[in-house]
Protein backbone atom coordinates (compact mmCIF):
# COMPACT_ATOMS: atom_id res chain seq x y z
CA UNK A 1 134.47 68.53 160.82
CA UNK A 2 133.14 71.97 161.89
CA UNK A 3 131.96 72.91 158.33
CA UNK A 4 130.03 69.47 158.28
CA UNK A 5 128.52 70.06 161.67
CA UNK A 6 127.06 73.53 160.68
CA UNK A 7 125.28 72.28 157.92
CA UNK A 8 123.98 69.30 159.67
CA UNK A 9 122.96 71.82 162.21
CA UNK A 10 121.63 74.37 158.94
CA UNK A 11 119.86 71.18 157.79
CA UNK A 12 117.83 70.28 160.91
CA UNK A 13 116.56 73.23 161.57
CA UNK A 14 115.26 73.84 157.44
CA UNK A 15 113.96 70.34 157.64
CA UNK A 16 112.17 71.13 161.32
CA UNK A 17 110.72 74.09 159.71
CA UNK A 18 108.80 72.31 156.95
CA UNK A 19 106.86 69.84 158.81
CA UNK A 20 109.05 66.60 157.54
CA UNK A 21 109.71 65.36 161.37
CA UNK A 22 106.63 67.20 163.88
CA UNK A 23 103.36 67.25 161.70
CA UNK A 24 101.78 70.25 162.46
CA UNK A 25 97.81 68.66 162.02
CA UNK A 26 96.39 65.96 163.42
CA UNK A 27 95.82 62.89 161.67
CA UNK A 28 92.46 62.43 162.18
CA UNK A 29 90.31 63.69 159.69
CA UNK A 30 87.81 65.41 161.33
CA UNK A 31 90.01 67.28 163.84
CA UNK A 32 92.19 67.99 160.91
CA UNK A 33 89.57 69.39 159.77
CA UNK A 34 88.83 71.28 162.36
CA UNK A 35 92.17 72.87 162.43
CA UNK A 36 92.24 73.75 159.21
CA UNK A 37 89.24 75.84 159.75
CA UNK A 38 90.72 77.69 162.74
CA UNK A 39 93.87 78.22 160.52
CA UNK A 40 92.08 79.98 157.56
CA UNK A 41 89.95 82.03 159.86
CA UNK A 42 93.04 83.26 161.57
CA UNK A 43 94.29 84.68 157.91
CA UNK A 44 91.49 86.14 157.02
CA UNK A 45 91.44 88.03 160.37
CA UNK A 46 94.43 89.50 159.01
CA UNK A 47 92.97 91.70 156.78
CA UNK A 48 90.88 93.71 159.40
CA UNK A 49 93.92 93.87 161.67
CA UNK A 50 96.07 95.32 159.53
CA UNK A 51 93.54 97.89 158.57
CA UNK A 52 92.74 98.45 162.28
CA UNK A 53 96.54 99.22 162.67
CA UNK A 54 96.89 101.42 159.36
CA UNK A 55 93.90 103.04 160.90
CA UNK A 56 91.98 102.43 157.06
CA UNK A 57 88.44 101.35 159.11
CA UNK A 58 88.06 104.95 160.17
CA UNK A 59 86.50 107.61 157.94
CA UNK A 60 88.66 110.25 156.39
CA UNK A 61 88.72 113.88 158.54
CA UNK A 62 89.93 115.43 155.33
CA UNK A 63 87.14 117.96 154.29
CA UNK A 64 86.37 118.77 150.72
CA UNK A 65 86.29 122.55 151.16
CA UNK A 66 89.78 124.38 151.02
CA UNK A 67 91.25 125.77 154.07
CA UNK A 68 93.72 128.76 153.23
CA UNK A 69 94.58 129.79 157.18
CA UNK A 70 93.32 132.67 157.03
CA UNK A 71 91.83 133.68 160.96
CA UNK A 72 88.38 135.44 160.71
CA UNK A 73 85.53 135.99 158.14
């Protein structure tokens, strides 16, 4: 009885994942639409977060000239 009630419980939750029970768009159309927009504009924001957070959108401080430590002229 337990073992069936964990995967009933394992089940519900996979299945509530995926969208089968609570649809995630509307079913209009054109708000549909709508949604779908905001979606894909929200992943391609992505891309300039995680560079904002890797710091990439900054320019490099590294200088091409070598620097050997060495204090004075």
């Amino acid at each position: 009885m337990r073992r069936w009630l964990c995967w009933l419980i394992l089940a519900g939750s996979v299945l509530g994942q995926t969208g089968c029970f609570i649809q995630r768009h509307n079913s209009n159309p054109n708000i549909r639409v709508q949604e779908l927009l905001v979606d894909s504009e929200n992943l391609r924001q992505i891309q300039f977060e995680w560079q904002r957070f890797w710091l990439l959108d900054h320019p490099s401080t590294l200088t091409w000239d070598r620097v050997t430590g060495v204090v004075g002229p």
